[in-house]
Every structure is written in C-alpha cells, then in structure tokens.
PDB file of N, CA and C in Angstrom:
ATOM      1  N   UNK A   1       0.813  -1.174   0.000  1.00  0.00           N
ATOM      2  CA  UNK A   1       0.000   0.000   0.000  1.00  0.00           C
ATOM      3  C   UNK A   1       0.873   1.261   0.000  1.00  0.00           C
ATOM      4  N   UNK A   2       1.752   1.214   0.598  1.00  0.00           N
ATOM      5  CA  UNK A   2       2.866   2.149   0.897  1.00  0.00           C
ATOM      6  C   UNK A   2       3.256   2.147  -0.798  1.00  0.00           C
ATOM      7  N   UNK A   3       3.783   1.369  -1.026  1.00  0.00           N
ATOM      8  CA  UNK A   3       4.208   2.086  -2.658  1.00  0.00           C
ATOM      9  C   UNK A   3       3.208   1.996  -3.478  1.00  0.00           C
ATOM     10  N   UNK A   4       2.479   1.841  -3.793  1.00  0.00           N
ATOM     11  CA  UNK A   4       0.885   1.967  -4.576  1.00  0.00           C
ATOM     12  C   UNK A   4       1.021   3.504  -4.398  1.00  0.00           C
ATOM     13  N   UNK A   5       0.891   4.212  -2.749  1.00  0.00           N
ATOM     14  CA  UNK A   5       0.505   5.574  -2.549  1.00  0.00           C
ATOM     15  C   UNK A   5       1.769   6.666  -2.795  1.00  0.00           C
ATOM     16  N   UNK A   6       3.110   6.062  -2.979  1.00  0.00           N
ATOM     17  CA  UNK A   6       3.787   6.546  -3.500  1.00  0.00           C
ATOM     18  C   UNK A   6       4.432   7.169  -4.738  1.00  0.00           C
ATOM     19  N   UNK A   7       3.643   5.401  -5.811  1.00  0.00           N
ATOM     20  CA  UNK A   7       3.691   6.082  -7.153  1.00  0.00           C
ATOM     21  C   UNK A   7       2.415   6.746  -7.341  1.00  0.00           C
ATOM     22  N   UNK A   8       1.361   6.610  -7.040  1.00  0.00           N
ATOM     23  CA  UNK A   8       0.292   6.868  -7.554  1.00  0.00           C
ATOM     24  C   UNK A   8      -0.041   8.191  -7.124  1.00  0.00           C
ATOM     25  N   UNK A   9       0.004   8.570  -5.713  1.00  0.00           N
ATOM     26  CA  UNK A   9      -0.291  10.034  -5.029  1.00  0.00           C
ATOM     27  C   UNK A   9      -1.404   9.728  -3.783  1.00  0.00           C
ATOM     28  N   UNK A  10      -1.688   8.741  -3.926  1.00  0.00           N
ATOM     29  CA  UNK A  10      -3.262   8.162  -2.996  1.00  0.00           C
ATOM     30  C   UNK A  10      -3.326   6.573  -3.006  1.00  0.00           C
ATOM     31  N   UNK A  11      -3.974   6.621  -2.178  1.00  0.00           N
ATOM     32  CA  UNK A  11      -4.189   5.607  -1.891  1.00  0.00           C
ATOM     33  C   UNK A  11      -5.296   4.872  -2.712  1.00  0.00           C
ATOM     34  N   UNK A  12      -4.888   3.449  -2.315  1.00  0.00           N
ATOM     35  CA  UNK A  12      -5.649   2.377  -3.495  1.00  0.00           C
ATOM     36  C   UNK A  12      -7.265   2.574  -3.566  1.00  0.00           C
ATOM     37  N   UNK A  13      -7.922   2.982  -2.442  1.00  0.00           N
ATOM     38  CA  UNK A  13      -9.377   3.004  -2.671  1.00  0.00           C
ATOM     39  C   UNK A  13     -10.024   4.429  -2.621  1.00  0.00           C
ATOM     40  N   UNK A  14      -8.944   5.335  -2.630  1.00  0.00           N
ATOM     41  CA  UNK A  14      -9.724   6.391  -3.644  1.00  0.00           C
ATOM     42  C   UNK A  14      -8.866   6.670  -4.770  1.00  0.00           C
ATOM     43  N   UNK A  15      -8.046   5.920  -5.201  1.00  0.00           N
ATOM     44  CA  UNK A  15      -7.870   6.003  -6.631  1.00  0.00           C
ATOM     45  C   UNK A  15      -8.595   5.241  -7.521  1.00  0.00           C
ATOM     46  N   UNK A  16      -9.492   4.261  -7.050  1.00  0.00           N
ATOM     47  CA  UNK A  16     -10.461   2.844  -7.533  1.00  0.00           C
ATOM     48  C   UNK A  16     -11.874   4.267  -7.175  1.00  0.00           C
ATOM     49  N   UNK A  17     -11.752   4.848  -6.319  1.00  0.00           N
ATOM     50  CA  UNK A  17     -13.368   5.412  -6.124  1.00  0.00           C
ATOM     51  C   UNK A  17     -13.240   6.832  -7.684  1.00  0.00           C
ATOM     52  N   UNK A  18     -11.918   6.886  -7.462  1.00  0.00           N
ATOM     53  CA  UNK A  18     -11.998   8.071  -8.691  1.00  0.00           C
ATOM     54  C   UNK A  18     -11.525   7.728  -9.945  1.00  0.00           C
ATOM     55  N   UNK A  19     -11.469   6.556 -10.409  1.00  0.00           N
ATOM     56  CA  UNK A  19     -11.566   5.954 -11.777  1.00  0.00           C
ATOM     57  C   UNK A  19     -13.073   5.320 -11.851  1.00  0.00           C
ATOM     58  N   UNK A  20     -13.658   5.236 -11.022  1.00  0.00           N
ATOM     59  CA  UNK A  20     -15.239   4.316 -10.771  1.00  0.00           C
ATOM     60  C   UNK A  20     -15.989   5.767 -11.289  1.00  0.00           C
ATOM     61  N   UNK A  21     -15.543   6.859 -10.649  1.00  0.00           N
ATOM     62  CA  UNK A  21     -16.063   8.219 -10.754  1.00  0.00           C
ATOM     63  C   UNK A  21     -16.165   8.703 -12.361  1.00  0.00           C
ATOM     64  N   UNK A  22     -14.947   8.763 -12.982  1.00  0.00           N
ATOM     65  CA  UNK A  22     -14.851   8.914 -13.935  1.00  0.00           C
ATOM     66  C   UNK A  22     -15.530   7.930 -15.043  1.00  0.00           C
ATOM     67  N   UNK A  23     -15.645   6.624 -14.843  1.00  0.00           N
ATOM     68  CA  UNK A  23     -16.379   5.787 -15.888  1.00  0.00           C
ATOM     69  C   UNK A  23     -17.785   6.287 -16.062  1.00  0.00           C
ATOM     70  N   UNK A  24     -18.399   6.571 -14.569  1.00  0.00           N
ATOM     71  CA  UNK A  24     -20.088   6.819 -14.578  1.00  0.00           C
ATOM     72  C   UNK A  24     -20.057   8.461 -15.473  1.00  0.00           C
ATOM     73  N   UNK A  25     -19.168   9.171 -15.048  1.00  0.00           N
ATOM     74  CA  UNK A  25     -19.327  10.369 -15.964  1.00  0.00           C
ATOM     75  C   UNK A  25     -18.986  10.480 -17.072  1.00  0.00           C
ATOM     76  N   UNK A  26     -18.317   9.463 -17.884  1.00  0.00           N
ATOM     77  CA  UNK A  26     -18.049   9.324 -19.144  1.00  0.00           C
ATOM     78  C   UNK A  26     -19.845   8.588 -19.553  1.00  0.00           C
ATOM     79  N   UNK A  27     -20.025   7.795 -18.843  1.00  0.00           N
ATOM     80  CA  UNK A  27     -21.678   6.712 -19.315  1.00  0.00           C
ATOM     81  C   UNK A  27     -22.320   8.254 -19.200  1.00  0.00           C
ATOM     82  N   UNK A  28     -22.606   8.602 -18.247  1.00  0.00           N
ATOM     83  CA  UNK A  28     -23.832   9.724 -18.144  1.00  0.00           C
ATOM     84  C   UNK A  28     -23.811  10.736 -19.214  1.00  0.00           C
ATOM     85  N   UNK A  29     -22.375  11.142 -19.551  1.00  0.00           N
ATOM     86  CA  UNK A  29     -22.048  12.033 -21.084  1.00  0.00           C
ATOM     87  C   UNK A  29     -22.412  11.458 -22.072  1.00  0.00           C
ATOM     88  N   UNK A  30     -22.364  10.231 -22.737  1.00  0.00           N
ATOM     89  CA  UNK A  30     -21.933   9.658 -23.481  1.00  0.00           C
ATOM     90  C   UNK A  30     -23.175   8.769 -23.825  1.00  0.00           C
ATOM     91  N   UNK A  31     -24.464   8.132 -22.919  1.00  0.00           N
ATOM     92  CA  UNK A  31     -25.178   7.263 -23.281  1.00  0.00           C
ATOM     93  C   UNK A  31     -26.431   7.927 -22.572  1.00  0.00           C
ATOM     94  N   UNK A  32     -27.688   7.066 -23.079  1.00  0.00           N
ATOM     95  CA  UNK A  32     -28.358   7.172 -22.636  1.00  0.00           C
ATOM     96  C   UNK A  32     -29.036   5.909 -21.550  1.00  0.00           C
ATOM     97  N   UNK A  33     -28.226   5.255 -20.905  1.00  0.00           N
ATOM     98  CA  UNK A  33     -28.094   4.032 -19.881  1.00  0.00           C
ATOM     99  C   UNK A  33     -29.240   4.671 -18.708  1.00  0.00           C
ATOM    100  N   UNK A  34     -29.638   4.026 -17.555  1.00  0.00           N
ATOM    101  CA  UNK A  34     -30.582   4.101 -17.024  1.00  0.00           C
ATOM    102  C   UNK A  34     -29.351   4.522 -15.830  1.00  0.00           C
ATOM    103  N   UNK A  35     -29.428   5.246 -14.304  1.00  0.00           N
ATOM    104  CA  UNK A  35     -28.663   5.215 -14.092  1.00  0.00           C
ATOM    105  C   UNK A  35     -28.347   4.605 -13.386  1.00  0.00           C
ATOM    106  N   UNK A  36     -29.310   3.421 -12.705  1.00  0.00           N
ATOM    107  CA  UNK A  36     -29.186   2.157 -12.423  1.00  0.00           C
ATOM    108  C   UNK A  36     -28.076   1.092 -12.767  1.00  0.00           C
ATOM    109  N   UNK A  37     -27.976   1.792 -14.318  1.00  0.00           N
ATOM    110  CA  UNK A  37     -26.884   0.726 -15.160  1.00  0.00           C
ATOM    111  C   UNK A  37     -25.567   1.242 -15.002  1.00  0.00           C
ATOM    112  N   UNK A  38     -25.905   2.608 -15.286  1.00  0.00           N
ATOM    113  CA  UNK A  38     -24.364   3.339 -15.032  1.00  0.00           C
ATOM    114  C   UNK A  38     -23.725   2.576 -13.716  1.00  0.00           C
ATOM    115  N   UNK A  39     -24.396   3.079 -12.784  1.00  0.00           N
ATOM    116  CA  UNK A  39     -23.740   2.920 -11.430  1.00  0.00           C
ATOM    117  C   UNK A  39     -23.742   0.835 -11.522  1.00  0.00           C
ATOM    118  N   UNK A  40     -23.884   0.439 -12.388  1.00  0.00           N
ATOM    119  CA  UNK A  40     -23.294  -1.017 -12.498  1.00  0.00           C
ATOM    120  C   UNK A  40     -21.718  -0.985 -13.137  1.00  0.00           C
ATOM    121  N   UNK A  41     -21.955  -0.674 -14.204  1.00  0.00           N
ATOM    122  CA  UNK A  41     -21.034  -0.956 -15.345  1.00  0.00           C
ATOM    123  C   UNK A  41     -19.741   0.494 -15.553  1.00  0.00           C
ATOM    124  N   UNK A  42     -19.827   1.175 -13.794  1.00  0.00           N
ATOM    125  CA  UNK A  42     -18.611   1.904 -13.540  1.00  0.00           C
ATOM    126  C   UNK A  42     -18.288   1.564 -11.938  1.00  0.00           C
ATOM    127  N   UNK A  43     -18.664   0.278 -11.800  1.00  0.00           N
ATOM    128  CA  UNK A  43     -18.528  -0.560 -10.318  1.00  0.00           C
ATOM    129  C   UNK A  43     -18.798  -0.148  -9.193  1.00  0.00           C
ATOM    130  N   UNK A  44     -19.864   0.711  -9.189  1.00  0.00           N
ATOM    131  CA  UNK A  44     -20.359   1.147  -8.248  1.00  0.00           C
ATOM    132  C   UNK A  44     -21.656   0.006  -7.338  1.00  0.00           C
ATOM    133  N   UNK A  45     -22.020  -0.634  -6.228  1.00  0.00           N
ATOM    134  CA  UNK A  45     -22.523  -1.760  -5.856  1.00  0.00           C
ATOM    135  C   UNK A  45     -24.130  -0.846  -5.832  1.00  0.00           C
ATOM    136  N   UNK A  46     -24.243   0.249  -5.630  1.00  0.00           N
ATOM    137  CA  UNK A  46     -25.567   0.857  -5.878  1.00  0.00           C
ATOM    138  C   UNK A  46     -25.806   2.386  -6.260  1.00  0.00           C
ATOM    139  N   UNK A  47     -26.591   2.692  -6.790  1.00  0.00           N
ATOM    140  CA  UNK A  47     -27.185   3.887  -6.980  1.00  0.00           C
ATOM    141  C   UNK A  47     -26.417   5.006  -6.050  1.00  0.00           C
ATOM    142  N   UNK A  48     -27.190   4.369  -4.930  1.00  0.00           N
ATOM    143  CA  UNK A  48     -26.838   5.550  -3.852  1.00  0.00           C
ATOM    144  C   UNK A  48     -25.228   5.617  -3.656  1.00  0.00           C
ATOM    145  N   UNK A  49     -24.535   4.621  -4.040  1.00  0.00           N
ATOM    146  CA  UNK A  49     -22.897   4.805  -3.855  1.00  0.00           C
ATOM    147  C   UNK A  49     -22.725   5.731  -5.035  1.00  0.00           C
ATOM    148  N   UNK A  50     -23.400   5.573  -5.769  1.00  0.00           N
ATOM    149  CA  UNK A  50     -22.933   6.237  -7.329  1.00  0.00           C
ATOM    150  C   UNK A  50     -23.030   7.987  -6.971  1.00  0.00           C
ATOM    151  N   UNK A  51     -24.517   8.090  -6.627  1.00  0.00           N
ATOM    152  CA  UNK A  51     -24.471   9.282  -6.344  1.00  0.00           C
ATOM    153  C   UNK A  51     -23.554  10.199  -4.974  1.00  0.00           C
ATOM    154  N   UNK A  52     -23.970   9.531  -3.782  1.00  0.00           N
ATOM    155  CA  UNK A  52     -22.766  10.071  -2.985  1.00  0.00           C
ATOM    156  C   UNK A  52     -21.246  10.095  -3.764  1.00  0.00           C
ATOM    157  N   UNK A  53     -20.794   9.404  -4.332  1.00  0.00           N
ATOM    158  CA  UNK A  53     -19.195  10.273  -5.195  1.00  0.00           C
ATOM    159  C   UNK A  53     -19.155  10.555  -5.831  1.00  0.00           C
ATOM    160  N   UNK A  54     -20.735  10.760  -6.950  1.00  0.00           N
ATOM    161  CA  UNK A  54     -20.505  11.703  -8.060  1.00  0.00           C
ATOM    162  C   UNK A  54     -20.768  12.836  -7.123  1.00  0.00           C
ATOM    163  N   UNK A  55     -21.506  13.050  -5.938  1.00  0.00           N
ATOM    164  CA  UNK A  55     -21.942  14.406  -5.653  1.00  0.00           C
ATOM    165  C   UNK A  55     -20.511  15.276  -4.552  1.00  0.00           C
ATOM    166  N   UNK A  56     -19.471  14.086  -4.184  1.00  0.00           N
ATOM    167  CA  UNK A  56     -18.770  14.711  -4.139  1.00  0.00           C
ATOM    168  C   UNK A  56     -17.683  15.335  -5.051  1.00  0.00           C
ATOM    169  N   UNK A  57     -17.462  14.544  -5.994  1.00  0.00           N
ATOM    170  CA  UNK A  57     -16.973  15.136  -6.979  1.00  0.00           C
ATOM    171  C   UNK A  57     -17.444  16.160  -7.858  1.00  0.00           C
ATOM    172  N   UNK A  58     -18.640  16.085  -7.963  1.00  0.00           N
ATOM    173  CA  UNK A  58     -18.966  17.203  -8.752  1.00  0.00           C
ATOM    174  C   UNK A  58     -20.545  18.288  -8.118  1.00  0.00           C
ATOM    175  N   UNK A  59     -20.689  17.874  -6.988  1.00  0.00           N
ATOM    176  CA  UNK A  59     -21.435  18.597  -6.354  1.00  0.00           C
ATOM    177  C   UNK A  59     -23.101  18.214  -6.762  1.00  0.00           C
ATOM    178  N   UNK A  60     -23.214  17.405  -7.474  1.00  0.00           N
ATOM    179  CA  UNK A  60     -24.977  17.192  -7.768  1.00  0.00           C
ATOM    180  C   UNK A  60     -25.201  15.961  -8.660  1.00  0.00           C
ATOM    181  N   UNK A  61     -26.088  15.598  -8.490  1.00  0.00           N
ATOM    182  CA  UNK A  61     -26.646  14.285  -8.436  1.00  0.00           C
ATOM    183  C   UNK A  61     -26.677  13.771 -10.155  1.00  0.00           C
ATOM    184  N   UNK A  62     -26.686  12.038 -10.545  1.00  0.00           N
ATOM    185  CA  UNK A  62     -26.432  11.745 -11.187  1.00  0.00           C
ATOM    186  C   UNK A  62     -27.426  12.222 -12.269  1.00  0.00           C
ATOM    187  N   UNK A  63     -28.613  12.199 -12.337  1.00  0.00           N
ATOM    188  CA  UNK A  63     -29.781  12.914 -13.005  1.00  0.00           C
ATOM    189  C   UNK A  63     -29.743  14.166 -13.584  1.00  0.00           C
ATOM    190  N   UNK A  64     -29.117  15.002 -12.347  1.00  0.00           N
ATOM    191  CA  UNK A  64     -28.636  17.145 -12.749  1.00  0.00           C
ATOM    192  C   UNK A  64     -27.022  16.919 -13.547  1.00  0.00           C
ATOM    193  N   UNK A  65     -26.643  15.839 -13.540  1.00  0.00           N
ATOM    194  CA  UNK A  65     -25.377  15.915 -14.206  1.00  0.00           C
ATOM    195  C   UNK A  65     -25.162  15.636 -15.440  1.00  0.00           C
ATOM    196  N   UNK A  66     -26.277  14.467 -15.873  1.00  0.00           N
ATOM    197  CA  UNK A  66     -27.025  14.519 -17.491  1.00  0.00           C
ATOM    198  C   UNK A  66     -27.528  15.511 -17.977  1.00  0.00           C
ATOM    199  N   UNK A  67     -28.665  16.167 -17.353  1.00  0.00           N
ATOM    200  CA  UNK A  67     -29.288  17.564 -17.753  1.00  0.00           C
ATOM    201  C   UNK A  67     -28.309  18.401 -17.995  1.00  0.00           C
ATOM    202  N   UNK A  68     -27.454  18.885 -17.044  1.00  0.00           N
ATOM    203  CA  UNK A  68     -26.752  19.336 -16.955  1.00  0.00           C
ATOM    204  C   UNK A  68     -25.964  20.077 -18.323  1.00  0.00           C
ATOM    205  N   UNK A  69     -25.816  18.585 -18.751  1.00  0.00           N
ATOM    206  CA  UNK A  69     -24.587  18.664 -19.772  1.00  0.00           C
ATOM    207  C   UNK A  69     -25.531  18.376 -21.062  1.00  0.00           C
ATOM    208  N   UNK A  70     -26.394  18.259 -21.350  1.00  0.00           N
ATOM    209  CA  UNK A  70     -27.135  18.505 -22.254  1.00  0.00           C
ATOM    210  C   UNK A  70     -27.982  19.325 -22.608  1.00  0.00           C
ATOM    211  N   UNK A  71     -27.910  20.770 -21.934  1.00  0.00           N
ATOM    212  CA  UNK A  71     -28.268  22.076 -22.389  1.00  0.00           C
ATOM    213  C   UNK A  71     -27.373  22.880 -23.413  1.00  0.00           C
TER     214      UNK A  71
END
C-alpha cells in the first residue's frame, strides 16, 4: 500500500473510487443508460454509492449531471 501511494499520489481506494467516478461520468455524457446501469457498469454496488461520489466530486446528483450537460 505504501508504494501503490507513492507512485500513484493516494491511496488504493480512492484512486479505484476516482476511476469508478470517472467511468459513470463518461456513461452519463456519453449514453443514454438508465442510471441504475451506469452505477453497475462503472462498479459502483448501488445507486446511492454512485451518487454520494458523483456528488462529491462534482457537487450534484447523477440525473442534474445529465441535464446538466445537455443544455
């Protein structure tokens, strides 16, 4: 763990929570997936995990983050 956080900058499970982060916001840009599915197929175990770290990362929920970006 010690060198994982050395090369990497962080540690192993929020560098796994912020590549998980980034997959669902590439799906939510990119598809029109349910976001049920998103938060599958960017390894998130539920919804509500999906949204608590998209909303810390980007401050609002997986739903306002589609809209969002499609105005």
């Amino acid at each position: 763990m010690r060198a994982f956080k050395a090369e990497v900058g962080t540690t192993p499970r929020r560098w796994l929570d912020a590549q998980r982060t980034a997959r669902a916001r590439e799906l939510l840009e990119t598809t029109d997936l349910p976001v049920e599915t998103v938060a599958s197929r960017s390894g998130f175990g539920s919804v509500t995990a999906l949204r608590v770290h998209l909303r810390a990362a980007t401050g609002t929920t997986p739903a306002d983050y589609r809209r969002t970006l499609r105005r």
